[in-house]
C-alpha atoms as a PDB file:
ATOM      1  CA  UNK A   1     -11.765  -0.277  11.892  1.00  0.00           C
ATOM      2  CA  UNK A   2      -9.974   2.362  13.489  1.00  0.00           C
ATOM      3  CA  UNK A   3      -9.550   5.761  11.956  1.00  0.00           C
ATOM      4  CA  UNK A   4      -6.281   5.888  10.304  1.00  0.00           C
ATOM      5  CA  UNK A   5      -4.274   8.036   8.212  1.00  0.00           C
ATOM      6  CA  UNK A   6      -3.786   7.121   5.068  1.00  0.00           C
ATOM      7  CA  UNK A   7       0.070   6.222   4.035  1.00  0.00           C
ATOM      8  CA  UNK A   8       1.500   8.285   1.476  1.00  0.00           C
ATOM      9  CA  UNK A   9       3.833   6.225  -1.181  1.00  0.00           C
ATOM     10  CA  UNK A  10       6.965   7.925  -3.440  1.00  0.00           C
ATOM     11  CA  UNK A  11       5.861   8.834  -6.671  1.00  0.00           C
ATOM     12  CA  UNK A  12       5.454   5.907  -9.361  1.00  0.00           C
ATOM     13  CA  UNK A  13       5.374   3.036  -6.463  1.00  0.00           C
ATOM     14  CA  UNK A  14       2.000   2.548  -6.717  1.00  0.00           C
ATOM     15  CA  UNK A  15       2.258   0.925 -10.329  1.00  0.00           C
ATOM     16  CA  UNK A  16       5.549  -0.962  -9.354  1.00  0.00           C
ATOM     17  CA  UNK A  17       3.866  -2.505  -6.084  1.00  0.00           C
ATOM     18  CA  UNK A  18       1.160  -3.454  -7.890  1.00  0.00           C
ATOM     19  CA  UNK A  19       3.363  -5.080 -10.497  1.00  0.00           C
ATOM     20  CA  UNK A  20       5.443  -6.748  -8.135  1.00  0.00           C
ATOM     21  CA  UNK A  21       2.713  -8.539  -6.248  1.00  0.00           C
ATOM     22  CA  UNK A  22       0.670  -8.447  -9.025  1.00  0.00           C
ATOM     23  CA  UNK A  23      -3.236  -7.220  -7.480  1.00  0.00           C
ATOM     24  CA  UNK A  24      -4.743  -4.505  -8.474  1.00  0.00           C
ATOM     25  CA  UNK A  25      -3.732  -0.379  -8.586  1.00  0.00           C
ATOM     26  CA  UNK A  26      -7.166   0.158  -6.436  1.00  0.00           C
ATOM     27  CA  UNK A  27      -6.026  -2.705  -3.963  1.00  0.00           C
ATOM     28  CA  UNK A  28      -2.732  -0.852  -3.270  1.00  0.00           C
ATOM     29  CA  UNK A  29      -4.750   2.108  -2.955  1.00  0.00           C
ATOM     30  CA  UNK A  30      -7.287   0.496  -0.576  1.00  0.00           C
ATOM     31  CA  UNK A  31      -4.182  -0.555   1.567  1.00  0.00           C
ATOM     32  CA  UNK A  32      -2.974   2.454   1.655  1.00  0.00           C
ATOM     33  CA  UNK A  33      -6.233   4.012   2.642  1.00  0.00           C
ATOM     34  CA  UNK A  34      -6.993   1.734   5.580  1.00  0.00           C
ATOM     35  CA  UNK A  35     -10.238   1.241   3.604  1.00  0.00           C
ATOM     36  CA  UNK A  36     -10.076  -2.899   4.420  1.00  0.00           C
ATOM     37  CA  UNK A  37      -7.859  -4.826   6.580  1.00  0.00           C
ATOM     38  CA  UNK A  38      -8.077  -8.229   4.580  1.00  0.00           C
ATOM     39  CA  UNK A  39      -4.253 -10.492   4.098  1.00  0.00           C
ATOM     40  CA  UNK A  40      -3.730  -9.475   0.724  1.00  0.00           C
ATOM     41  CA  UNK A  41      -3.784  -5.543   2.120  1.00  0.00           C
ATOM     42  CA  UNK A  42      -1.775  -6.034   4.607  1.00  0.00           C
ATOM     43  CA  UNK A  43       0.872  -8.129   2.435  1.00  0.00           C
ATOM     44  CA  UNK A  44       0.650  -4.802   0.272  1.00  0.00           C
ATOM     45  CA  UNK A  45       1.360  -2.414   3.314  1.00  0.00           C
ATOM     46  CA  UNK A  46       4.366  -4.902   4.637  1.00  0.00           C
ATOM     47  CA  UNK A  47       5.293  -4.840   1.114  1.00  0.00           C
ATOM     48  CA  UNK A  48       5.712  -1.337   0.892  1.00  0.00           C
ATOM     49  CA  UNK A  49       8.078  -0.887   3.897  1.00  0.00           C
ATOM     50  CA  UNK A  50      10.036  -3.508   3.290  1.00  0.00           C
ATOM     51  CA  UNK A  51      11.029  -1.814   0.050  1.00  0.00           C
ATOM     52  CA  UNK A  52      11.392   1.625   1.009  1.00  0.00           C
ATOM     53  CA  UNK A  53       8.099   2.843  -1.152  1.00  0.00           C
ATOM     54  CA  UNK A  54       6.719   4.849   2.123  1.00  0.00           C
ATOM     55  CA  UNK A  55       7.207   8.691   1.690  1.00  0.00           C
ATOM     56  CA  UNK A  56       9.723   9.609   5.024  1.00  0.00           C
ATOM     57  CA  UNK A  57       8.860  13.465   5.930  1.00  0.00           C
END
């Protein structure tokens, strides 16, 4: 995969997106990192826009 940044989340959303699609703390985080680009990651990362958990600088 390409080199990506990683996505930065508000504080606390990682434990509530896990929660709500109910994987894993170090799947979110593997989203998150680009570490893997399997469905259930990028559910997570669609996830995570859709309800506003993505830090906005």
């Amino acid at each position: 995969m390409a080199n990506r940044k990683p996505i930065k989340l508000k504080k606390g959303c990682k434990k509530r997106l896990a929660e709500i699609l109910r994987v894993s703390e170090l799947t979110v985080y593997n989203a998150m990192h680009w570490k893997c680009d399997s469905d259930v990651q990028n559910l997570v990362r669609q996830k995570a826009k859709e309800l506003g958990f993505i830090k906005q600088f």
